[in-house]
PDB file of N, CA and C in Angstrom:
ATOM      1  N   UNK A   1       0.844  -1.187   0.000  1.00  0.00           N
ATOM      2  CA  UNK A   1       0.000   0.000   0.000  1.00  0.00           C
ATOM      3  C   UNK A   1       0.886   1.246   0.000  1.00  0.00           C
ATOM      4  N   UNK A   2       0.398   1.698  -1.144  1.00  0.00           N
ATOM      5  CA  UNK A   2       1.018   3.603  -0.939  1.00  0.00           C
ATOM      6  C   UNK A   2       0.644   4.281  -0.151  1.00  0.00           C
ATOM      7  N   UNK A   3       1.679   5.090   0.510  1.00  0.00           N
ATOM      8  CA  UNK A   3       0.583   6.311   1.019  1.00  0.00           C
ATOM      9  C   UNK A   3       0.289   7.891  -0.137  1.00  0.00           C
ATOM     10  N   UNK A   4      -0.339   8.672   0.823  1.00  0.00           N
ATOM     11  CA  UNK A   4      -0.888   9.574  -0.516  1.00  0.00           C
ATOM     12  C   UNK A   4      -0.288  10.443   0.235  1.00  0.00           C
ATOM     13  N   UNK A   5       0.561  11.212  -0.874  1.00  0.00           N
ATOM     14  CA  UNK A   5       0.927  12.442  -0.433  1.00  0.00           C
ATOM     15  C   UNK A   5       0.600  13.548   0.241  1.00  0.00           C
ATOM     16  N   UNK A   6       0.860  14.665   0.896  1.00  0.00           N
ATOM     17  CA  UNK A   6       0.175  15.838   1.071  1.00  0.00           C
ATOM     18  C   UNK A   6      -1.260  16.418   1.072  1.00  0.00           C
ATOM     19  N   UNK A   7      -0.535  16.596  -0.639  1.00  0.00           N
ATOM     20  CA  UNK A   7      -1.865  17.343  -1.363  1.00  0.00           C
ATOM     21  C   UNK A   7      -3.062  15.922  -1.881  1.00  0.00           C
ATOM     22  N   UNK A   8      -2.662  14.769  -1.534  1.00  0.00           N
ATOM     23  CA  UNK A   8      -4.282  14.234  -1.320  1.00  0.00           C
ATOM     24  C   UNK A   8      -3.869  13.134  -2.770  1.00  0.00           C
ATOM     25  N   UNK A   9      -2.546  13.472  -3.604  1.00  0.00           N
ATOM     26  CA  UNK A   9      -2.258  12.849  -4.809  1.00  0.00           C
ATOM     27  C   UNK A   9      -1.542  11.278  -4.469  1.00  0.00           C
ATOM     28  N   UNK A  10      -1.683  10.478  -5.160  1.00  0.00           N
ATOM     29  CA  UNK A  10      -0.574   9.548  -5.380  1.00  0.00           C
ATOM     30  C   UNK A  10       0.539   9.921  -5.997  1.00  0.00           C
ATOM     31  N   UNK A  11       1.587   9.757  -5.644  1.00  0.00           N
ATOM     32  CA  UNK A  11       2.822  10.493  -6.226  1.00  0.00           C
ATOM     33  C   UNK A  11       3.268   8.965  -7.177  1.00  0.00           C
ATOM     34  N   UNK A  12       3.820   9.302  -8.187  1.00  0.00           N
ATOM     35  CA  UNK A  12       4.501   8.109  -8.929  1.00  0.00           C
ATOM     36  C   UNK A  12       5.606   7.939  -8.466  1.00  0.00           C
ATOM     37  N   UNK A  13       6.399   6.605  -8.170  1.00  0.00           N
ATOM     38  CA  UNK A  13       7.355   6.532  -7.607  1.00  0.00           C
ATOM     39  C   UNK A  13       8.918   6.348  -8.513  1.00  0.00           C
ATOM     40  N   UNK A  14      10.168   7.230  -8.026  1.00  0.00           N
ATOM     41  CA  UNK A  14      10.776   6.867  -9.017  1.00  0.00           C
ATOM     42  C   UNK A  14      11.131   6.049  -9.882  1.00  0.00           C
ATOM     43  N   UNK A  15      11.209   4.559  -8.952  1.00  0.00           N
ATOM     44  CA  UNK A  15      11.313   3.579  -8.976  1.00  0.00           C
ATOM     45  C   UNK A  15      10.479   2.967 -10.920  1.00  0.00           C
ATOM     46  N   UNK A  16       9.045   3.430 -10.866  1.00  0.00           N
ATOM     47  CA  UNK A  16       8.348   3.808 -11.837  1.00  0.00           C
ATOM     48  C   UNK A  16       8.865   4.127 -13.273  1.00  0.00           C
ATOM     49  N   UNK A  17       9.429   5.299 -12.551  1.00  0.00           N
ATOM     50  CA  UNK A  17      10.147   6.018 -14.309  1.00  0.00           C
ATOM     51  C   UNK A  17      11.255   5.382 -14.801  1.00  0.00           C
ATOM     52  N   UNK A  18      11.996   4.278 -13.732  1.00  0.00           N
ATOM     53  CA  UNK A  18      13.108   4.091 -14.359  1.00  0.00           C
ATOM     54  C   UNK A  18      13.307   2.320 -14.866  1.00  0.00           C
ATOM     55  N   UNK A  19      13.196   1.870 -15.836  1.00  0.00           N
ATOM     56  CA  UNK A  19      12.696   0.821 -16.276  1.00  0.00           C
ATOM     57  C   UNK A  19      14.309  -0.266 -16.118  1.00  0.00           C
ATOM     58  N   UNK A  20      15.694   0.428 -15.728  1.00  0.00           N
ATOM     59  CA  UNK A  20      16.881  -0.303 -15.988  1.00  0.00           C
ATOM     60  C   UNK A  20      16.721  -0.373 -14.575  1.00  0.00           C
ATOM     61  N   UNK A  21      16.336   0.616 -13.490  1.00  0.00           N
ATOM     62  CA  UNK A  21      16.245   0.206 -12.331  1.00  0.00           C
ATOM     63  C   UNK A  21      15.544  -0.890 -11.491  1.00  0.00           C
ATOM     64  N   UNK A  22      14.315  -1.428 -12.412  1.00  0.00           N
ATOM     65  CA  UNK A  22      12.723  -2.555 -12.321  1.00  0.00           C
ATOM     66  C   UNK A  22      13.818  -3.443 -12.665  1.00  0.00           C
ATOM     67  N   UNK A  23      14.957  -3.582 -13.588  1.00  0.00           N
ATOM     68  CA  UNK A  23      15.264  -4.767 -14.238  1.00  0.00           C
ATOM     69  C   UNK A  23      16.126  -5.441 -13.431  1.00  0.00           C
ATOM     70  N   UNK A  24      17.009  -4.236 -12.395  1.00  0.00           N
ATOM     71  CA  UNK A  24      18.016  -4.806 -11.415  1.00  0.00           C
ATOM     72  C   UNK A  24      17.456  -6.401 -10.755  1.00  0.00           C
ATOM     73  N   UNK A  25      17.929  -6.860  -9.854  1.00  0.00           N
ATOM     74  CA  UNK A  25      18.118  -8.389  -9.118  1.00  0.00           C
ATOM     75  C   UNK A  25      17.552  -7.651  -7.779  1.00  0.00           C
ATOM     76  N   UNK A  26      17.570  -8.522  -7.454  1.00  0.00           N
ATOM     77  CA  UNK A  26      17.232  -7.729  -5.106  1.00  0.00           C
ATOM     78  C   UNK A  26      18.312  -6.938  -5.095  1.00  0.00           C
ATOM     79  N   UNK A  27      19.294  -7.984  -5.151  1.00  0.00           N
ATOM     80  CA  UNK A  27      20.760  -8.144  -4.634  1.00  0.00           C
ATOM     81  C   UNK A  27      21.457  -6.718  -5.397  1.00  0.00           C
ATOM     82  N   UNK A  28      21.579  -6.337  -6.613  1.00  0.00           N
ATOM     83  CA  UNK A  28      21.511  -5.521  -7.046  1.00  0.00           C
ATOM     84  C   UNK A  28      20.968  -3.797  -6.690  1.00  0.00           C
ATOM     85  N   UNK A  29      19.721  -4.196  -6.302  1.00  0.00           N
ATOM     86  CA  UNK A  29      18.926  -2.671  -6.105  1.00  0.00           C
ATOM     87  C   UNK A  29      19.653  -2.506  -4.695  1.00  0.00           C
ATOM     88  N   UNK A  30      19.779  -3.723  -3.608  1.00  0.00           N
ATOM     89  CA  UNK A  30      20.401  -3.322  -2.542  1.00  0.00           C
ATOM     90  C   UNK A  30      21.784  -2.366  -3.113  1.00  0.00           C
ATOM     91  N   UNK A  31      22.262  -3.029  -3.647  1.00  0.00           N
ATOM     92  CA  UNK A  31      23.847  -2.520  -3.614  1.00  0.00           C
ATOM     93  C   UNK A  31      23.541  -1.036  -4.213  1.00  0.00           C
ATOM     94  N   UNK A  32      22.574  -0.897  -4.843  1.00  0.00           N
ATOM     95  CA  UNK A  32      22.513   0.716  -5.612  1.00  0.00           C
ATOM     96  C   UNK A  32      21.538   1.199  -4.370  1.00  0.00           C
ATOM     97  N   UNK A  33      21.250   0.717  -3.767  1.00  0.00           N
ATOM     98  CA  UNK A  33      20.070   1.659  -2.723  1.00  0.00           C
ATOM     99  C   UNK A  33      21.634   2.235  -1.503  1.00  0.00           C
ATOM    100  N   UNK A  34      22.750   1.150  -1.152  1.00  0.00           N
ATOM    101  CA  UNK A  34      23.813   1.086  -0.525  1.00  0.00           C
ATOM    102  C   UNK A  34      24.763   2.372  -1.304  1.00  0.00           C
ATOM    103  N   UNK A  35      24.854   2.364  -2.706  1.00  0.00           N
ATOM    104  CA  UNK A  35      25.096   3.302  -3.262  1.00  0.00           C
ATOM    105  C   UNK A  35      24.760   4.549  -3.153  1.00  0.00           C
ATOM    106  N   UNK A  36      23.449   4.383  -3.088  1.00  0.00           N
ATOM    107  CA  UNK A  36      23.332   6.154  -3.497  1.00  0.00           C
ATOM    108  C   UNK A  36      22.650   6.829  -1.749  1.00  0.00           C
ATOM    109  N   UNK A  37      22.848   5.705  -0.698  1.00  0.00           N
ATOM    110  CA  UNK A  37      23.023   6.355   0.615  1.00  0.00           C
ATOM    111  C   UNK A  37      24.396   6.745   1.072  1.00  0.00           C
ATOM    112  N   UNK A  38      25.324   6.015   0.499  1.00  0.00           N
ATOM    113  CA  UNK A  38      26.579   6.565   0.805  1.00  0.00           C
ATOM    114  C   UNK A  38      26.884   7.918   0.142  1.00  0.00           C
ATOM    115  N   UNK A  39      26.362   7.997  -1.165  1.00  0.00           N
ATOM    116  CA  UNK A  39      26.373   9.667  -1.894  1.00  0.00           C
ATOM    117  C   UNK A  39      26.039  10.431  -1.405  1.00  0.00           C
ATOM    118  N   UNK A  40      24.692  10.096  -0.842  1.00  0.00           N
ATOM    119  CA  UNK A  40      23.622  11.371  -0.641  1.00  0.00           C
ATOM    120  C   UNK A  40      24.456  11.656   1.018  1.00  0.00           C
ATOM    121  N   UNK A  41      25.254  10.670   1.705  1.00  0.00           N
ATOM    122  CA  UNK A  41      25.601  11.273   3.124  1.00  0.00           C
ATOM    123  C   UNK A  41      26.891  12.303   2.845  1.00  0.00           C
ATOM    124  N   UNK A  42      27.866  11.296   1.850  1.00  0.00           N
ATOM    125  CA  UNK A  42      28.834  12.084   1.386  1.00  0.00           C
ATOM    126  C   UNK A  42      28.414  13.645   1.098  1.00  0.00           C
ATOM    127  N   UNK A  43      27.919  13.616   0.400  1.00  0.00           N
ATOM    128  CA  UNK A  43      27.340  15.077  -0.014  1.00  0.00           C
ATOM    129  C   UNK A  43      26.952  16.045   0.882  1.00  0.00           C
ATOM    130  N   UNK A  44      25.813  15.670   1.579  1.00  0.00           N
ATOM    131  CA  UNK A  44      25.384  16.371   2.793  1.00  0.00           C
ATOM    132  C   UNK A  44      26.941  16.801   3.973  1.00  0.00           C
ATOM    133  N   UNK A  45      27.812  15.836   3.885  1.00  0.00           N
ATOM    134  CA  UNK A  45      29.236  16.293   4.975  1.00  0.00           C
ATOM    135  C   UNK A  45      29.442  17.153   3.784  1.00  0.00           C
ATOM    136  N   UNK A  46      29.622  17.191   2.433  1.00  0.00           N
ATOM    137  CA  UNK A  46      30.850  17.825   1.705  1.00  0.00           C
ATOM    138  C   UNK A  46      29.986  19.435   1.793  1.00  0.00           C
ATOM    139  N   UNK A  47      28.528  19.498   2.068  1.00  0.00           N
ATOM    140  CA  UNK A  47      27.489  21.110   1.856  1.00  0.00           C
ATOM    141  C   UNK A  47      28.337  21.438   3.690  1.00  0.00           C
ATOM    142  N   UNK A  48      28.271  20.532   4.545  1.00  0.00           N
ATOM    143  CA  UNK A  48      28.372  20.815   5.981  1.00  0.00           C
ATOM    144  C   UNK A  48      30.288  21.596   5.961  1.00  0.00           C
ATOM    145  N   UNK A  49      30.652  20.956   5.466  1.00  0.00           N
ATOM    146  CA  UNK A  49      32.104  21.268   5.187  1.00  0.00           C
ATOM    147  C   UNK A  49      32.588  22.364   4.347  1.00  0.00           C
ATOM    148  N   UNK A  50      31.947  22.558   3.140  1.00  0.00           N
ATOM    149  CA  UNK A  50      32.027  23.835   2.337  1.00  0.00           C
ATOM    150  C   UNK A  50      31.560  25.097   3.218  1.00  0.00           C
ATOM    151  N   UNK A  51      30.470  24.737   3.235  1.00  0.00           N
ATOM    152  CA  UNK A  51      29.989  25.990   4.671  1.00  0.00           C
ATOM    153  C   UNK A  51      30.998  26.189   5.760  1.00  0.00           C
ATOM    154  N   UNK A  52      31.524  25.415   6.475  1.00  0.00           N
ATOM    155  CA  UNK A  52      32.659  25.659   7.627  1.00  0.00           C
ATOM    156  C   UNK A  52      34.200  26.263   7.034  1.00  0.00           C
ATOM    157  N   UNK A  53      34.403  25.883   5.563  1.00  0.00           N
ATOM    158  CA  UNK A  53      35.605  26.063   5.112  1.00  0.00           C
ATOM    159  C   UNK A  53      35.107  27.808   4.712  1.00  0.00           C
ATOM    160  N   UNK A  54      34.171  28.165   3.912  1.00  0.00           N
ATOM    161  CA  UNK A  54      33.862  29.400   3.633  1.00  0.00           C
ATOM    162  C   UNK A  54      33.924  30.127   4.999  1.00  0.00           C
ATOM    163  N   UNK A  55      33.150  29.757   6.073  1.00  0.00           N
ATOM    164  CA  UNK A  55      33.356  30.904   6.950  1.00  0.00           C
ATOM    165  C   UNK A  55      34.685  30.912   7.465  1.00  0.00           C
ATOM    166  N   UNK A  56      35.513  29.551   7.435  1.00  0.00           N
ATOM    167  CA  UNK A  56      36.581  30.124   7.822  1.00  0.00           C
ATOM    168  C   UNK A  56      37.411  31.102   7.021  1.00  0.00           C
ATOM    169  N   UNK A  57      37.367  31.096   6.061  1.00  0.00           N
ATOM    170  CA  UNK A  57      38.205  31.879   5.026  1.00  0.00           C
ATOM    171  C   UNK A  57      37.943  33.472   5.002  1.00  0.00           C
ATOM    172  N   UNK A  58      36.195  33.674   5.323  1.00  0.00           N
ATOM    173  CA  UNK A  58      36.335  34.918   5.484  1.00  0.00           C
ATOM    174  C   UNK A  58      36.637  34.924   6.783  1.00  0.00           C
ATOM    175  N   UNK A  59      36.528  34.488   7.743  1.00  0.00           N
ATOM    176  CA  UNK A  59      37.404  34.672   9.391  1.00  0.00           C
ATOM    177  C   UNK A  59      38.771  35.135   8.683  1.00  0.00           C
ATOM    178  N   UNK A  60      39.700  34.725   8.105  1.00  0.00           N
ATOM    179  CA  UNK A  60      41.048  34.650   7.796  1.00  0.00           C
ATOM    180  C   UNK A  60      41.020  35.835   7.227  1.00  0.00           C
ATOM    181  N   UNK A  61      40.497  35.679   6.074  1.00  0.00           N
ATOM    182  CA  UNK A  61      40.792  37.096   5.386  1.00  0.00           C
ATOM    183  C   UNK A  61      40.221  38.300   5.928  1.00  0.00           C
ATOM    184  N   UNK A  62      39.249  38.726   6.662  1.00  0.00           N
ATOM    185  CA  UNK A  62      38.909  39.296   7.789  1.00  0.00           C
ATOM    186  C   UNK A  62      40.122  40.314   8.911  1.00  0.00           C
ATOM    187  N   UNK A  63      41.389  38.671   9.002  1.00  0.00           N
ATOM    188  CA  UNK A  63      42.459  38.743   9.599  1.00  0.00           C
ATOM    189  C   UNK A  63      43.026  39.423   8.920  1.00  0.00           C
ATOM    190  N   UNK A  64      43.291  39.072   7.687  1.00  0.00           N
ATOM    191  CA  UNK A  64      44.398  39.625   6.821  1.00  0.00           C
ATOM    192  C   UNK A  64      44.402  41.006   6.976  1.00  0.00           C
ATOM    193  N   UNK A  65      42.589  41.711   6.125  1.00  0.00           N
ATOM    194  CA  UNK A  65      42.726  43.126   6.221  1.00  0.00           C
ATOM    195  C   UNK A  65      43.185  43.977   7.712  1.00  0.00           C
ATOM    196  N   UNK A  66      42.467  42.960   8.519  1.00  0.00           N
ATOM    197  CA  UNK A  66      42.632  43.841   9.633  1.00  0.00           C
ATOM    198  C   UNK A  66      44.643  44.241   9.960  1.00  0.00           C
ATOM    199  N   UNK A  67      44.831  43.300  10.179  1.00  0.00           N
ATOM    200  CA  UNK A  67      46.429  43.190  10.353  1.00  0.00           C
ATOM    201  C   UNK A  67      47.544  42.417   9.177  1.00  0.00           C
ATOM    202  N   UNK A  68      47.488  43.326   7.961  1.00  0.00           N
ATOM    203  CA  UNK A  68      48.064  42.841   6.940  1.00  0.00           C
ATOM    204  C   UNK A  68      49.676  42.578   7.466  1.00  0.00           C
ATOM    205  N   UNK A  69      50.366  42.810   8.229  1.00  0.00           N
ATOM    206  CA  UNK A  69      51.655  42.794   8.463  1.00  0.00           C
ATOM    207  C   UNK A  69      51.887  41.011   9.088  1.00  0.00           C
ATOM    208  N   UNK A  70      50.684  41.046   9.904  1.00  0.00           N
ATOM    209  CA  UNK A  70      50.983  40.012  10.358  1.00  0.00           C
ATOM    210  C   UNK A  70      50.684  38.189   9.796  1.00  0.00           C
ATOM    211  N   UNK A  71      50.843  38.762   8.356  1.00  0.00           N
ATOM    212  CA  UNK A  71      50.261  37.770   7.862  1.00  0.00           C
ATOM    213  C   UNK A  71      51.561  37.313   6.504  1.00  0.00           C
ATOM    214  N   UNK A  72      51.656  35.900   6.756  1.00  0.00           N
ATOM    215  CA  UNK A  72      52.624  35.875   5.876  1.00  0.00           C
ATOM    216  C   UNK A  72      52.540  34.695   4.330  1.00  0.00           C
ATOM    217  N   UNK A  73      53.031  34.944   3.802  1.00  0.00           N
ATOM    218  CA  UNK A  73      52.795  34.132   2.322  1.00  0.00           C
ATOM    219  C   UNK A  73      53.278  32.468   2.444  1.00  0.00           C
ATOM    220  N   UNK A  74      52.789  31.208   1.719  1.00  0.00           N
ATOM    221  CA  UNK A  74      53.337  30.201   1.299  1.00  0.00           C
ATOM    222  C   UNK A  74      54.917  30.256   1.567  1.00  0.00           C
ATOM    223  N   UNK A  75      54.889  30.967   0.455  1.00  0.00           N
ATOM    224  CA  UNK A  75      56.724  30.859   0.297  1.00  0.00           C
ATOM    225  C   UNK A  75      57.245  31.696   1.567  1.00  0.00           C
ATOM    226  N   UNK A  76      56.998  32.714   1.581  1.00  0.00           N
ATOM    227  CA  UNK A  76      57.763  32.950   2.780  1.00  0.00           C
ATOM    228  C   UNK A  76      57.734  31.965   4.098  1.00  0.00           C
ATOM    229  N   UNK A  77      56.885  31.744   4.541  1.00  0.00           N
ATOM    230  CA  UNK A  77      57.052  30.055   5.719  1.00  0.00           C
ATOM    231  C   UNK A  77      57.724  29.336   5.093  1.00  0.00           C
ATOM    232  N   UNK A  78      57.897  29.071   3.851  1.00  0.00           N
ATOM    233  CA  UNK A  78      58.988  27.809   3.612  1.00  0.00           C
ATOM    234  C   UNK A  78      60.289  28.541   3.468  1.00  0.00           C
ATOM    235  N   UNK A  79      60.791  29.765   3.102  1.00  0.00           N
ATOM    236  CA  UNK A  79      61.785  30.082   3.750  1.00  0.00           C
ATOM    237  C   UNK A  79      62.272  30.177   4.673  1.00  0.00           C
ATOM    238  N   UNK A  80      61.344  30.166   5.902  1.00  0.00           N
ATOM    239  CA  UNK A  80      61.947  30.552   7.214  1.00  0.00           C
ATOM    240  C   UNK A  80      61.969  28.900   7.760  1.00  0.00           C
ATOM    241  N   UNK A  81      61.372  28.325   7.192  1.00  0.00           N
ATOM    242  CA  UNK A  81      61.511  26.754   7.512  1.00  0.00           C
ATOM    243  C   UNK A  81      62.876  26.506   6.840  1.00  0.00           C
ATOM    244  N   UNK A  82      63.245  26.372   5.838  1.00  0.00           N
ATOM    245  CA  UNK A  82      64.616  26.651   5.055  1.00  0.00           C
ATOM    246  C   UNK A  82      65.528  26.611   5.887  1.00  0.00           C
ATOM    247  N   UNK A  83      65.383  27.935   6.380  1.00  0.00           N
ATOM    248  CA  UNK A  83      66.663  28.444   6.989  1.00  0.00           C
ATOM    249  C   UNK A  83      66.508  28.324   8.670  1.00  0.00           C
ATOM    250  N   UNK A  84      65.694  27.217   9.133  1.00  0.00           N
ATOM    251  CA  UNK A  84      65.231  27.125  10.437  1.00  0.00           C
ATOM    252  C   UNK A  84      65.168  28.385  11.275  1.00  0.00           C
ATOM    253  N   UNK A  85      64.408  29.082  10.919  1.00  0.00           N
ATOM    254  CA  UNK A  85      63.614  30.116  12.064  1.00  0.00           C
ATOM    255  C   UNK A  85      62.219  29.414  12.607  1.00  0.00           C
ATOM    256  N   UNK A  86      61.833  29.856  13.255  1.00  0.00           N
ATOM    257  CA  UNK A  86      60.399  29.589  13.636  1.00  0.00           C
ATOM    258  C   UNK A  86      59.542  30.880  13.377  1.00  0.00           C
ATOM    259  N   UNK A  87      58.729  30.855  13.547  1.00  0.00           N
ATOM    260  CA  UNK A  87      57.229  31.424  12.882  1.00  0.00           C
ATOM    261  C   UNK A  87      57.365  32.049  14.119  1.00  0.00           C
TER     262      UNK A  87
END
């Protein structure tokens, strides 16, 4: 038994539209149902993660304007690593 959507409709199920998906095995649809839950979590960390990496960046650059002196380039840290100074 379906249930009925919302608005009172039967919704067609994807499952429906996709005729290579009806043709899969059990064993099969498991492994693609196993599939595309591992995507859809992946994804959801990679939106959770883009968001945390963006605000950090404007945090940083934030830094930068505020105190441009104290901020130093790639290469320059690997020079001072180079020539063993510390940071």
């Amino acid at each position: 038994m379906r249930l009925r959507h919302l608005w009172g409709k039967v919704p067609k199920m994807i499952l429906e539209t996709l005729p290579q998906v009806q043709a899969l095995s059990r064993e099969q649809k498991c492994r693609l149902m196993d599939e595309l839950w591992i995507e859809t979590f992946t994804d959801a960390q990679s939106e959770e993660r883009s968001s945390a990496i963006q605000s950090l960046l404007k945090e940083r650059q934030a830094e930068l304007l505020a105190t441009p002196r104290a901020v130093m380039t790639v290469e320059e840290h690997l020079a001072k690593l180079k020539a063993g100074q510390r940071s």
